[in-house]
PDB file of N, CA and C in Angstrom:
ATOM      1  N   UNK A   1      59.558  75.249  79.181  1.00  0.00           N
ATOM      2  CA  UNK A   1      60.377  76.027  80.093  1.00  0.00           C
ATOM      3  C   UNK A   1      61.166  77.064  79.302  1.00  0.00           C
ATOM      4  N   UNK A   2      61.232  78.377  80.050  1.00  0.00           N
ATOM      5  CA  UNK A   2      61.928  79.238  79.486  1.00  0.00           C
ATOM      6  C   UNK A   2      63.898  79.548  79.602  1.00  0.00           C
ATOM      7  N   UNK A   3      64.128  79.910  78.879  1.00  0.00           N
ATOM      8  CA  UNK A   3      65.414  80.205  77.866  1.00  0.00           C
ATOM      9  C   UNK A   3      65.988  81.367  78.912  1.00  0.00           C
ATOM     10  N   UNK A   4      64.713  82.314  79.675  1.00  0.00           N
ATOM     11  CA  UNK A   4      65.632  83.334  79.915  1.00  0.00           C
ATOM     12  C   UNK A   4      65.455  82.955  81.788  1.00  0.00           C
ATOM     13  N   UNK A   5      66.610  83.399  81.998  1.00  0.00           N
ATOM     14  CA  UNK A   5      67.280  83.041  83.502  1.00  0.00           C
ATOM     15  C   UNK A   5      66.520  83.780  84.705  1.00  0.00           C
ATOM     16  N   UNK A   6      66.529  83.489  85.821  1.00  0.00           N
ATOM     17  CA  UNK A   6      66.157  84.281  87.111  1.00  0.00           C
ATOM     18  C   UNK A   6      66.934  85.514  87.688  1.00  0.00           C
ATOM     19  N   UNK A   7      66.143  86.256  88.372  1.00  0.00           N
ATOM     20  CA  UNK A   7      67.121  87.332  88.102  1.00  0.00           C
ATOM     21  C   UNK A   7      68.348  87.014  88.779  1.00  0.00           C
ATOM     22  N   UNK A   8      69.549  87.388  88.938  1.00  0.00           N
ATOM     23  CA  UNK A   8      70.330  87.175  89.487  1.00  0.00           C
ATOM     24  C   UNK A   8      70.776  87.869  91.431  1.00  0.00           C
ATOM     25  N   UNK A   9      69.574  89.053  90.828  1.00  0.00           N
ATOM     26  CA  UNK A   9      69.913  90.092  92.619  1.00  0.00           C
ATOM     27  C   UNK A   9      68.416  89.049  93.172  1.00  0.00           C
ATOM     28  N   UNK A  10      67.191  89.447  93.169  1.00  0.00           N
ATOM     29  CA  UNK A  10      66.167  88.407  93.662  1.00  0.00           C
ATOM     30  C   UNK A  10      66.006  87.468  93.428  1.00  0.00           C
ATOM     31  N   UNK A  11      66.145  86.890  92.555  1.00  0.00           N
ATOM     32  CA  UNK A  11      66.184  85.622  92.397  1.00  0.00           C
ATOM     33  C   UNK A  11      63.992  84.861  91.578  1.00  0.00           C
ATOM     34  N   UNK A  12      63.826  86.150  91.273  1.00  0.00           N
ATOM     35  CA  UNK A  12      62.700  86.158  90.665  1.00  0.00           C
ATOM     36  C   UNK A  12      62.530  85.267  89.144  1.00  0.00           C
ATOM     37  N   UNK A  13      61.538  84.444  89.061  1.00  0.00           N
ATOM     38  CA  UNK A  13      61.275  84.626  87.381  1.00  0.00           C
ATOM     39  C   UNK A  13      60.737  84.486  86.454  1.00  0.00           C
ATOM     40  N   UNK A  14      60.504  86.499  86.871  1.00  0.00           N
ATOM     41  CA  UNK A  14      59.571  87.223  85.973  1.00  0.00           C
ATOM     42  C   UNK A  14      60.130  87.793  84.966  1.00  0.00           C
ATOM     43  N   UNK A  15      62.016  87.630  84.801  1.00  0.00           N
ATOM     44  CA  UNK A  15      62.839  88.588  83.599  1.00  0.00           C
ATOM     45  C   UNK A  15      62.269  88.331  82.186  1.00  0.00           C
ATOM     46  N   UNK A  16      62.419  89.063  81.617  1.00  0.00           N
ATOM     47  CA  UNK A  16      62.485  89.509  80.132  1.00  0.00           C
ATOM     48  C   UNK A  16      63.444  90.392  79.180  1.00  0.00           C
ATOM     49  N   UNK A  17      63.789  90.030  78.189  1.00  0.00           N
ATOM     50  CA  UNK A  17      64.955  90.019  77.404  1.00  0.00           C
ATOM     51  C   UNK A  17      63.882  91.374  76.643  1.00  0.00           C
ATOM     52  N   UNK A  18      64.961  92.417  76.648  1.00  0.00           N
ATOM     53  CA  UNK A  18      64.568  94.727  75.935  1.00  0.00           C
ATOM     54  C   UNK A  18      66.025  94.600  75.431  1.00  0.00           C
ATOM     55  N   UNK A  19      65.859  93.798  74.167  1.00  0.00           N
ATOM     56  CA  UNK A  19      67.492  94.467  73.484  1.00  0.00           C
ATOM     57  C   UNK A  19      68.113  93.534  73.547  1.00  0.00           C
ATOM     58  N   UNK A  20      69.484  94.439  74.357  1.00  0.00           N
ATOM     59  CA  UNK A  20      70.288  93.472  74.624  1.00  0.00           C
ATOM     60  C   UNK A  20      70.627  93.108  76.138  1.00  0.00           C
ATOM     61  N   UNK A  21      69.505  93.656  77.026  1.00  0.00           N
ATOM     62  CA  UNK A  21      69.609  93.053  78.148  1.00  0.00           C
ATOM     63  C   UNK A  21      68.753  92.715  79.001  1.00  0.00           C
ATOM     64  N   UNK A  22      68.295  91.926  80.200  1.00  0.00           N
ATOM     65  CA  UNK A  22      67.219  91.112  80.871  1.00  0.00           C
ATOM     66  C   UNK A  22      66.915  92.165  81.900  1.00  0.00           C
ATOM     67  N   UNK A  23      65.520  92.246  82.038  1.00  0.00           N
ATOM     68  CA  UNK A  23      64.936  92.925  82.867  1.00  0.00           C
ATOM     69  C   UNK A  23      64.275  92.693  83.650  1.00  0.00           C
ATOM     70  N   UNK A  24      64.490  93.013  85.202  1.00  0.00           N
ATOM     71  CA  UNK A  24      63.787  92.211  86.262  1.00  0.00           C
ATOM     72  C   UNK A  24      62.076  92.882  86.842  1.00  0.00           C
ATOM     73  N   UNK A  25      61.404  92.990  86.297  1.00  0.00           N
ATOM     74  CA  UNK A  25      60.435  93.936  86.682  1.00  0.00           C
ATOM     75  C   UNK A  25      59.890  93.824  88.374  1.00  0.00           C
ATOM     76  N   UNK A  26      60.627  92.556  89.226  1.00  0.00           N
ATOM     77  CA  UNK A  26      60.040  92.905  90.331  1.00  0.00           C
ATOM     78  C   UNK A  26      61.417  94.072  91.351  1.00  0.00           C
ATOM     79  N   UNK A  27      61.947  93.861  90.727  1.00  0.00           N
ATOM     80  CA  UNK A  27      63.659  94.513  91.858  1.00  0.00           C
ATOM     81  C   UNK A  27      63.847  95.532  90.497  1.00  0.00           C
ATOM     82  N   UNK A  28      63.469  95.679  89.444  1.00  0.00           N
ATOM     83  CA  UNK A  28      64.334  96.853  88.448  1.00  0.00           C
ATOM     84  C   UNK A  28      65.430  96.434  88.231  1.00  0.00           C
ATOM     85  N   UNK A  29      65.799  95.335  88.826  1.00  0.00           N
ATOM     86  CA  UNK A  29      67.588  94.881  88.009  1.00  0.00           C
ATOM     87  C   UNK A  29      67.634  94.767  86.353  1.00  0.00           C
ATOM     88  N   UNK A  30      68.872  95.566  86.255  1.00  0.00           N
ATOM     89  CA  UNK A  30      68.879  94.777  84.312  1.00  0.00           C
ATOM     90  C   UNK A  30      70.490  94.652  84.140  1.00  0.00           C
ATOM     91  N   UNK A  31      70.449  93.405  82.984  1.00  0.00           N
ATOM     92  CA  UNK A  31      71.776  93.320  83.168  1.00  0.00           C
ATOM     93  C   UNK A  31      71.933  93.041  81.783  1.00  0.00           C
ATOM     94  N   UNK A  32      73.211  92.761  80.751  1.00  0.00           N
ATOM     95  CA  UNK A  32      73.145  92.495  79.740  1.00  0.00           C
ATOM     96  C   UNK A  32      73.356  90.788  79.135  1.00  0.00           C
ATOM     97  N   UNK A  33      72.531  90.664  78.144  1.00  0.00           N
ATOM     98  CA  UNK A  33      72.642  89.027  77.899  1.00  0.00           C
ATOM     99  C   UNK A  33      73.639  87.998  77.837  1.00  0.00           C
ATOM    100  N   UNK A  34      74.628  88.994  76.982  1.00  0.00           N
ATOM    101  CA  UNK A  34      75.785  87.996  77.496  1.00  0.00           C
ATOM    102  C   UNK A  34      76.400  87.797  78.531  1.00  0.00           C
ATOM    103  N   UNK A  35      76.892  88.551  79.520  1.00  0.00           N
ATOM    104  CA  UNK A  35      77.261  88.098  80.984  1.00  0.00           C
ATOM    105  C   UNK A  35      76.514  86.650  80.773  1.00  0.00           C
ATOM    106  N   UNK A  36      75.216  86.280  81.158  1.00  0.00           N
ATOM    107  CA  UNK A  36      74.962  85.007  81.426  1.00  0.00           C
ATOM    108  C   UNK A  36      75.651  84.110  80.548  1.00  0.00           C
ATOM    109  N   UNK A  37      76.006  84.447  79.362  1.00  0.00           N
ATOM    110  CA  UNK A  37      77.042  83.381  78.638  1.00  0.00           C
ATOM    111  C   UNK A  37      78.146  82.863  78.813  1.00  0.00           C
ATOM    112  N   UNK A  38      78.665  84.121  79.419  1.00  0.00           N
ATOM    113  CA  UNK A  38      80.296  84.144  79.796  1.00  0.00           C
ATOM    114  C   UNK A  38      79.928  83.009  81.498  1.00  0.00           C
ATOM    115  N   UNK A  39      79.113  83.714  82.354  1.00  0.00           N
ATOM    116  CA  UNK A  39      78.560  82.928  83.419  1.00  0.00           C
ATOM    117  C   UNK A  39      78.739  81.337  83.069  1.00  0.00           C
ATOM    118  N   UNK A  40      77.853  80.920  81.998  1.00  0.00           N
ATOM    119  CA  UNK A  40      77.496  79.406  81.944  1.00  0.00           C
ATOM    120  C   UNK A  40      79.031  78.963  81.618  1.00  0.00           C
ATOM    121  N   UNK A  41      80.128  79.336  81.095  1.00  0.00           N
ATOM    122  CA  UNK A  41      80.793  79.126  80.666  1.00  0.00           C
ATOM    123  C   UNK A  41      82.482  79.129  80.948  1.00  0.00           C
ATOM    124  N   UNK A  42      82.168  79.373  82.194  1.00  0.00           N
ATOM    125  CA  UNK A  42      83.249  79.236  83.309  1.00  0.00           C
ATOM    126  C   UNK A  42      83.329  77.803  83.643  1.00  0.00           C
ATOM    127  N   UNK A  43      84.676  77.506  83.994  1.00  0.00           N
ATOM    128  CA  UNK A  43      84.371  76.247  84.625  1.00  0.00           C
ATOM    129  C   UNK A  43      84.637  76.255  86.176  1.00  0.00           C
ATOM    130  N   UNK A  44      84.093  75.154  86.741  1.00  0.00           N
ATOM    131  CA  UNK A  44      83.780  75.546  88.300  1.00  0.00           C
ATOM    132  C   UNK A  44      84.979  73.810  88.379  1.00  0.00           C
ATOM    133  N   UNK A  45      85.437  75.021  89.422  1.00  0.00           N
ATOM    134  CA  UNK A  45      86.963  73.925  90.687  1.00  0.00           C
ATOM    135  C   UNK A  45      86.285  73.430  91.464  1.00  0.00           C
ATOM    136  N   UNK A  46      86.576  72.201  91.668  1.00  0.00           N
ATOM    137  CA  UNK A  46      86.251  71.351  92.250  1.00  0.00           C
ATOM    138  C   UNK A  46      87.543  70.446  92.870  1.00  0.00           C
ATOM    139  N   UNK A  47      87.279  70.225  94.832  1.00  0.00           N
ATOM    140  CA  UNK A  47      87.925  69.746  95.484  1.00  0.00           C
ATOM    141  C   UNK A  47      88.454  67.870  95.035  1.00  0.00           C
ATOM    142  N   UNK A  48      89.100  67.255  95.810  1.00  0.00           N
ATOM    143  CA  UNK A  48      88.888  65.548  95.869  1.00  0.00           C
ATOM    144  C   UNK A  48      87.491  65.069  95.912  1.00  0.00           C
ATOM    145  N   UNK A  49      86.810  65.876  96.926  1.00  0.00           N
ATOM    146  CA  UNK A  49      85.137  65.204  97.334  1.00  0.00           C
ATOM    147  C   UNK A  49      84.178  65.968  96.642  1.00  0.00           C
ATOM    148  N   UNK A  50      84.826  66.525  95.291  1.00  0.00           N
ATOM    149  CA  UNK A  50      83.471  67.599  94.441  1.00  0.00           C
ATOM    150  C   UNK A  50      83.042  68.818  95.267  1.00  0.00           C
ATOM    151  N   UNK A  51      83.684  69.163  95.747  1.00  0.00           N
ATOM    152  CA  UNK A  51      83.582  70.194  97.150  1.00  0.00           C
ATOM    153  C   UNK A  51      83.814  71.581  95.748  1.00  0.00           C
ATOM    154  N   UNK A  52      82.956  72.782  95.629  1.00  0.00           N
ATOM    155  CA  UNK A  52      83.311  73.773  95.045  1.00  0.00           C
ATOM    156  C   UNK A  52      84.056  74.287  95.652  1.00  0.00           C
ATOM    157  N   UNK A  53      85.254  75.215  94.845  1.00  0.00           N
ATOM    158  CA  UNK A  53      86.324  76.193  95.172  1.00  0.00           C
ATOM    159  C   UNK A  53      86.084  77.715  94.846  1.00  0.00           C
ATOM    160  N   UNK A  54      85.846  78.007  95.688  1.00  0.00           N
ATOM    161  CA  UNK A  54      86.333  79.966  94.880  1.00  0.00           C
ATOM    162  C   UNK A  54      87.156  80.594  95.375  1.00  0.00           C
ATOM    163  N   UNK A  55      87.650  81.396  95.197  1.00  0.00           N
ATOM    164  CA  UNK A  55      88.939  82.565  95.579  1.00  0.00           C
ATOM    165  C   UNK A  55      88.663  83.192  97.075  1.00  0.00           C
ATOM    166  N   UNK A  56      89.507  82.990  97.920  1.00  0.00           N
ATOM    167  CA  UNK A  56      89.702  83.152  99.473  1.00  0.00           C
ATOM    168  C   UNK A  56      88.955  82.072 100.047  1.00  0.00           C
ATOM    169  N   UNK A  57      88.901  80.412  99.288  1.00  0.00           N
ATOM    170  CA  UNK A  57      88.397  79.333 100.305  1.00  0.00           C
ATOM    171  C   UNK A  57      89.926  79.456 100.575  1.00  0.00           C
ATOM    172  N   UNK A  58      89.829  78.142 102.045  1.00  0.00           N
ATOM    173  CA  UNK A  58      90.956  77.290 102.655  1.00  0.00           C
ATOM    174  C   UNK A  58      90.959  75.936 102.286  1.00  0.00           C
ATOM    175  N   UNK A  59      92.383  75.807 101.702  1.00  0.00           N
ATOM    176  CA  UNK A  59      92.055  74.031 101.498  1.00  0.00           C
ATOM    177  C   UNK A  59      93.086  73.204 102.021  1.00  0.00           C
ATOM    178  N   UNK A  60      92.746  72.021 102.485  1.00  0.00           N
ATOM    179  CA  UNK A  60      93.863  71.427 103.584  1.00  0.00           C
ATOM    180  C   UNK A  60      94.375  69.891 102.350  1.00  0.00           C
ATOM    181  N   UNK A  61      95.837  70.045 102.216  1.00  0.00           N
ATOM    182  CA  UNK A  61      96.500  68.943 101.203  1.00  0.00           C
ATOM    183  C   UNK A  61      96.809  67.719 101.988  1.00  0.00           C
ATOM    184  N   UNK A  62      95.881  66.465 101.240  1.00  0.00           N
ATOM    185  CA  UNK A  62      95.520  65.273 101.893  1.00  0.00           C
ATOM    186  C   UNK A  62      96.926  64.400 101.913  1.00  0.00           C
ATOM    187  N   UNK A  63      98.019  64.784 101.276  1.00  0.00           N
ATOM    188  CA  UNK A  63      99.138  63.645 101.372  1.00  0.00           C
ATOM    189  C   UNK A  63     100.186  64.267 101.183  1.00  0.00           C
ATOM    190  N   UNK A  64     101.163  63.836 101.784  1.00  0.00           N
ATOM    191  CA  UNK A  64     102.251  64.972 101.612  1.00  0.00           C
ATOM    192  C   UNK A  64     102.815  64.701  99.795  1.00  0.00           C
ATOM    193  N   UNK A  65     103.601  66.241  99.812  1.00  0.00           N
ATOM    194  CA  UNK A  65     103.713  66.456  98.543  1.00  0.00           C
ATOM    195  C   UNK A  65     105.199  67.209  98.604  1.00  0.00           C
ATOM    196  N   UNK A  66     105.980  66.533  97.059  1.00  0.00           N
ATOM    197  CA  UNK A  66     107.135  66.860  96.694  1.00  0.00           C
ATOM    198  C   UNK A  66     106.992  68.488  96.164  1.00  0.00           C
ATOM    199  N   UNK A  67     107.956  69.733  96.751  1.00  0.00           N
ATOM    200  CA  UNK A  67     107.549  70.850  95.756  1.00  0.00           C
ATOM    201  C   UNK A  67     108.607  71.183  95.348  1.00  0.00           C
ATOM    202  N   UNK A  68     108.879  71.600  94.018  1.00  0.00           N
ATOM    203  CA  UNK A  68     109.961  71.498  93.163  1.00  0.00           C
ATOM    204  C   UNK A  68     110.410  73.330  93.526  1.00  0.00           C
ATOM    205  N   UNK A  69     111.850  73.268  93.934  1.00  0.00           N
ATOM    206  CA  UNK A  69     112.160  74.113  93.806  1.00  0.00           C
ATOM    207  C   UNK A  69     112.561  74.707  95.590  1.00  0.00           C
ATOM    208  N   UNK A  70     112.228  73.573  96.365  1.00  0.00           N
ATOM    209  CA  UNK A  70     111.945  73.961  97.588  1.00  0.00           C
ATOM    210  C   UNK A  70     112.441  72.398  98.104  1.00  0.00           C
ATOM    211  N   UNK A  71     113.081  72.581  99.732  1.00  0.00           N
ATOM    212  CA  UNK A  71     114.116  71.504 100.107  1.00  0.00           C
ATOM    213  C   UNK A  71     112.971  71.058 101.187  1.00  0.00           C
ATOM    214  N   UNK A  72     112.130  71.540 101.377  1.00  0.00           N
ATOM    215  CA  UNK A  72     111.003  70.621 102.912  1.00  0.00           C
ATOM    216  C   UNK A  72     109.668  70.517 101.691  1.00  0.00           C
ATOM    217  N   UNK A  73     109.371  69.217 102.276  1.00  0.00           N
ATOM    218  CA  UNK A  73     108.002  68.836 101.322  1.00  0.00           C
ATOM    219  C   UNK A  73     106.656  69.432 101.796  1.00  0.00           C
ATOM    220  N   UNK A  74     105.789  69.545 101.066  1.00  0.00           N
ATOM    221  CA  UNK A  74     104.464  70.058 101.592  1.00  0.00           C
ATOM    222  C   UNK A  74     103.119  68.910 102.282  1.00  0.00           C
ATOM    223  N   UNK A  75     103.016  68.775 104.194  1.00  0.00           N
ATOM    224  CA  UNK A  75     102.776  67.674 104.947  1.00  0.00           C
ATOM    225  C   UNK A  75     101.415  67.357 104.594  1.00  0.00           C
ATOM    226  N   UNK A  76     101.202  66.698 105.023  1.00  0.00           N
ATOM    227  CA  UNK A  76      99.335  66.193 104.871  1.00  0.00           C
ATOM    228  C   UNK A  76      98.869  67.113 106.119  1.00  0.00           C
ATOM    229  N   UNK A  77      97.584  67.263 105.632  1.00  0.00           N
ATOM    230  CA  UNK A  77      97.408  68.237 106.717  1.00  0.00           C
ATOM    231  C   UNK A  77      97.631  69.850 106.801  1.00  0.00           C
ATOM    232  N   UNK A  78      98.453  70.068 105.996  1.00  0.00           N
ATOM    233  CA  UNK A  78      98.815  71.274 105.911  1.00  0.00           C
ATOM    234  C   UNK A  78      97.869  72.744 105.389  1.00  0.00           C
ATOM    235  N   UNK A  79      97.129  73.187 106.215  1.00  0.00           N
ATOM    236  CA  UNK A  79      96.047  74.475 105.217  1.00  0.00           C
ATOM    237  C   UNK A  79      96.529  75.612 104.735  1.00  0.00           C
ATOM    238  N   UNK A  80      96.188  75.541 103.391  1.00  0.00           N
ATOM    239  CA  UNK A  80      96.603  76.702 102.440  1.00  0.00           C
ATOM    240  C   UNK A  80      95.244  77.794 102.403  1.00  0.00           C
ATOM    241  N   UNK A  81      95.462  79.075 103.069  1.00  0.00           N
ATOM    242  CA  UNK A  81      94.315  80.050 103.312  1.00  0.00           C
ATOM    243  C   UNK A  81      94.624  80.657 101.835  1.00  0.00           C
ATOM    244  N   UNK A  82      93.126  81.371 101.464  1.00  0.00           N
ATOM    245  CA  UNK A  82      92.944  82.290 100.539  1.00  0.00           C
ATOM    246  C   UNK A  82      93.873  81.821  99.229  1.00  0.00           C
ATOM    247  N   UNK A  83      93.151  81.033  98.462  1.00  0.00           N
ATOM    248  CA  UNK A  83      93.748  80.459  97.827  1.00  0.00           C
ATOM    249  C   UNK A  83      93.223  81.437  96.348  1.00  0.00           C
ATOM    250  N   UNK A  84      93.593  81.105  94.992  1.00  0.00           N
ATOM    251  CA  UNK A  84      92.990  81.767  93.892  1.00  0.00           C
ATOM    252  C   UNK A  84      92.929  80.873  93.061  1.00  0.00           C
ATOM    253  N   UNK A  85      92.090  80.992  91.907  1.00  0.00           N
ATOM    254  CA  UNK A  85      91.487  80.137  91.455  1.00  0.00           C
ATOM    255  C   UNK A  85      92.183  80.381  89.915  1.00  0.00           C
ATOM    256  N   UNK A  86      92.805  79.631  88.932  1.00  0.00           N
ATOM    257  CA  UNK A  86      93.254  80.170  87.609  1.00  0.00           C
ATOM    258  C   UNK A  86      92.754  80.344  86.608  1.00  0.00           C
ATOM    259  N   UNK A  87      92.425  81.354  86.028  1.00  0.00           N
ATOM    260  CA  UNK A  87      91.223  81.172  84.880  1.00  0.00           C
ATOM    261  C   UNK A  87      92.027  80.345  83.696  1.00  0.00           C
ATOM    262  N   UNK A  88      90.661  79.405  83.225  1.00  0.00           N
ATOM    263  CA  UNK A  88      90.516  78.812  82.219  1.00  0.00           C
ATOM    264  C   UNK A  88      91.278  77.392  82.862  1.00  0.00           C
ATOM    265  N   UNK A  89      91.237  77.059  83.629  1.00  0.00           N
ATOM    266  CA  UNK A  89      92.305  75.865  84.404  1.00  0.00           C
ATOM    267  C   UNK A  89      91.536  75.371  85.114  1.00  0.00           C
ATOM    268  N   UNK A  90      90.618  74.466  85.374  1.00  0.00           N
ATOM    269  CA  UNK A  90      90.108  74.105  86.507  1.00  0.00           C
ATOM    270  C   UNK A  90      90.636  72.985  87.592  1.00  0.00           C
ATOM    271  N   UNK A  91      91.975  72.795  87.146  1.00  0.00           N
ATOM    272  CA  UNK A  91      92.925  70.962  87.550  1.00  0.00           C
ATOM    273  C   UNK A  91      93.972  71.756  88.722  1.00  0.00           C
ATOM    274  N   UNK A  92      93.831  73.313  88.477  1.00  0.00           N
ATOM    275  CA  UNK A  92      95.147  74.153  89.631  1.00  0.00           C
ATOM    276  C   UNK A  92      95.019  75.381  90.214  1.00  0.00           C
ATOM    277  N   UNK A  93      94.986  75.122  91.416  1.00  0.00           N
ATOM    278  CA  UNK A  93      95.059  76.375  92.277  1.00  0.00           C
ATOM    279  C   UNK A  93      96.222  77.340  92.889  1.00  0.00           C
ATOM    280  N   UNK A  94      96.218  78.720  93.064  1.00  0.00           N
ATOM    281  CA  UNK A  94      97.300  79.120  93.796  1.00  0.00           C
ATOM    282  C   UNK A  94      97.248  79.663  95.130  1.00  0.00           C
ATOM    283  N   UNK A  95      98.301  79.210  96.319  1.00  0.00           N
ATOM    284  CA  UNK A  95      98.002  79.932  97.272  1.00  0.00           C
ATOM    285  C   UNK A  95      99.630  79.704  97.945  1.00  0.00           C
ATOM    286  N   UNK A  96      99.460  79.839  98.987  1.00  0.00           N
ATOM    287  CA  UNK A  96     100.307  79.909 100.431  1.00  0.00           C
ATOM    288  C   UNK A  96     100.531  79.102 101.270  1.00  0.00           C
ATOM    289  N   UNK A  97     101.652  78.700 101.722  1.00  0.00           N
ATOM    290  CA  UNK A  97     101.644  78.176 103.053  1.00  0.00           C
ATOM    291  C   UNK A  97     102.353  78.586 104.052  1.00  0.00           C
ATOM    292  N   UNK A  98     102.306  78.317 105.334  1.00  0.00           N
ATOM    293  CA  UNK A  98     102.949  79.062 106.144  1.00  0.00           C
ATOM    294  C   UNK A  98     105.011  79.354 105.786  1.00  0.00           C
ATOM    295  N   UNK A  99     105.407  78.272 105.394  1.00  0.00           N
ATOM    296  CA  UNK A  99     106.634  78.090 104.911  1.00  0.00           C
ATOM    297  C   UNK A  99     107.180  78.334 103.749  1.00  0.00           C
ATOM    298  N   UNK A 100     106.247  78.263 102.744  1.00  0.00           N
ATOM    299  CA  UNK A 100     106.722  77.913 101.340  1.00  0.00           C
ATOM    300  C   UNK A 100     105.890  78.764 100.764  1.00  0.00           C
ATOM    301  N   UNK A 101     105.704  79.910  99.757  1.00  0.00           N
ATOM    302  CA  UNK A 101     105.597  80.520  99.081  1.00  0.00           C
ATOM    303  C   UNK A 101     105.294  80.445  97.633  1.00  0.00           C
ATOM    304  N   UNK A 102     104.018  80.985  97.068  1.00  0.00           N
ATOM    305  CA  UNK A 102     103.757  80.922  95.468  1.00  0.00           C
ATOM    306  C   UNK A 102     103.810  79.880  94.745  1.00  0.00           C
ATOM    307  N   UNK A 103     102.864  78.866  95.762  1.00  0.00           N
ATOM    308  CA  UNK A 103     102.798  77.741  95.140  1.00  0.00           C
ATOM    309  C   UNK A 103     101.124  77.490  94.663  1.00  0.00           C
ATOM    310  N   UNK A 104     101.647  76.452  93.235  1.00  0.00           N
ATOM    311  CA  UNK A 104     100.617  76.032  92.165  1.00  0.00           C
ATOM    312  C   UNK A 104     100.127  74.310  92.737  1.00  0.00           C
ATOM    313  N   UNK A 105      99.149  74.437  92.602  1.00  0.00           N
ATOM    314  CA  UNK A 105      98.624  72.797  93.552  1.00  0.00           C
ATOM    315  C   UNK A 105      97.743  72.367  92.006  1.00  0.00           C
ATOM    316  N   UNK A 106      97.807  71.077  93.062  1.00  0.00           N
ATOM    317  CA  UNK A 106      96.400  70.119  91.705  1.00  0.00           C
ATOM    318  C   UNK A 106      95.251  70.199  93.026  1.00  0.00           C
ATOM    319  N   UNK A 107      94.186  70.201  92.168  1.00  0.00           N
ATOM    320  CA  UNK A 107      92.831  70.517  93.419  1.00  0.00           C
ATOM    321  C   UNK A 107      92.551  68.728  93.404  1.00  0.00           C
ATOM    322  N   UNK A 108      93.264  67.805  92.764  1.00  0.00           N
ATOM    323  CA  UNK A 108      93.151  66.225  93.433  1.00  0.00           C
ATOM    324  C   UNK A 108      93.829  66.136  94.469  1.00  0.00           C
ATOM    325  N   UNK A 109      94.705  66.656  95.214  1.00  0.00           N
ATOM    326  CA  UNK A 109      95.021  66.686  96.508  1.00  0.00           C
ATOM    327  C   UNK A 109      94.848  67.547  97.216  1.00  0.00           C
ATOM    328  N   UNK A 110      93.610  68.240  97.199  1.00  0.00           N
ATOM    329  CA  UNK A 110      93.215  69.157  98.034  1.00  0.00           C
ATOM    330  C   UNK A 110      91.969  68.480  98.332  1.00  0.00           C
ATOM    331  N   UNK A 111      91.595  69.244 100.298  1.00  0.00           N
ATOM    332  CA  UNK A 111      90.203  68.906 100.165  1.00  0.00           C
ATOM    333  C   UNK A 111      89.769  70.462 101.289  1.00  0.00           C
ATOM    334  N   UNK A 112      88.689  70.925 100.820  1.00  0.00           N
ATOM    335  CA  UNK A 112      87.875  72.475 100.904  1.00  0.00           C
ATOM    336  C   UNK A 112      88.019  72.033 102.759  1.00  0.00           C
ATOM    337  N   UNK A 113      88.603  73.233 103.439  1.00  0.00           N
ATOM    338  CA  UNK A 113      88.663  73.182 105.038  1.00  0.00           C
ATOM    339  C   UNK A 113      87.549  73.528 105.537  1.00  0.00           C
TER     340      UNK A 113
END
C-alpha cells in the first residue's frame, strides 16, 4: 500500500508526489506535501461519547457545573452554540451561553447536540 494520500477535493487514488507537491491527475488538484503532515497531526476533540468536535458544533453540558468567576452555575442541559476548538488542546473548548459569557469547558462534560 501506498505512502501517498487520496486526493483531498475527489477523493481519487491516482495522486503522485512532482517536487514538493501531490498531484491529482483526475481533478488537476495539487497541493503541497506537507499540509498532509501538519493534517495527520492535529489532534481531533472528542465529545463524552467519542462524538467529533469542530468549530460552530453545538454541545449540550451533561451535569451541572461550578463556573468560577460567575454567581449562577452552568445547568445540565444547557446548549452552548458555535463553540471553538483550542489549538494544540484537545481536553477544552470555548463558547457561550445564553447567560454567562467566554467560557472554557472540558469536552468530558460535554456531549455533541
Amino acid at each position: 500500500m501506498s505512502d501517498i494520500p487520496a486526493c483531498p477535493v475527489c477523493g481519487m487514488e491516482h495522486t503522485y508526489p512532482d517536487g514538493e507537491v501531490y498531484i491529482c491527475p483526475d481533478c488537476g488538484h495539487e497541493w503541497p506535501q506537507h499540509a498532509v503532515a501538519q493534517e495527520e497531526s492535529r489532534q481531533v476533540v472528542r465529545d463524552v461519547h467519542g462524538n467529533v468536535l469542530q468549530n460552530g458544533d453545538s454541545v449540550i453540558v451533561i451535569k451541572d457545573l461550578k463556573v468560577k468567576g460567575a454567581s449562577i452555575p452552568l445547568k445540565q442541559g444547557t446548549v452552548i452554540r458555535g463553540i471553538r476548538l483550542i489549538d494544540g488542546d484537545a481536553e477544552h473548548i470555548e463558547g457561550h451561553s445564553d447567560k454567562i459569557k467566554d467560557l472554557v469547558l472540558k469536552v468530558c462534560f460535554l456531549k455533541k447536540a
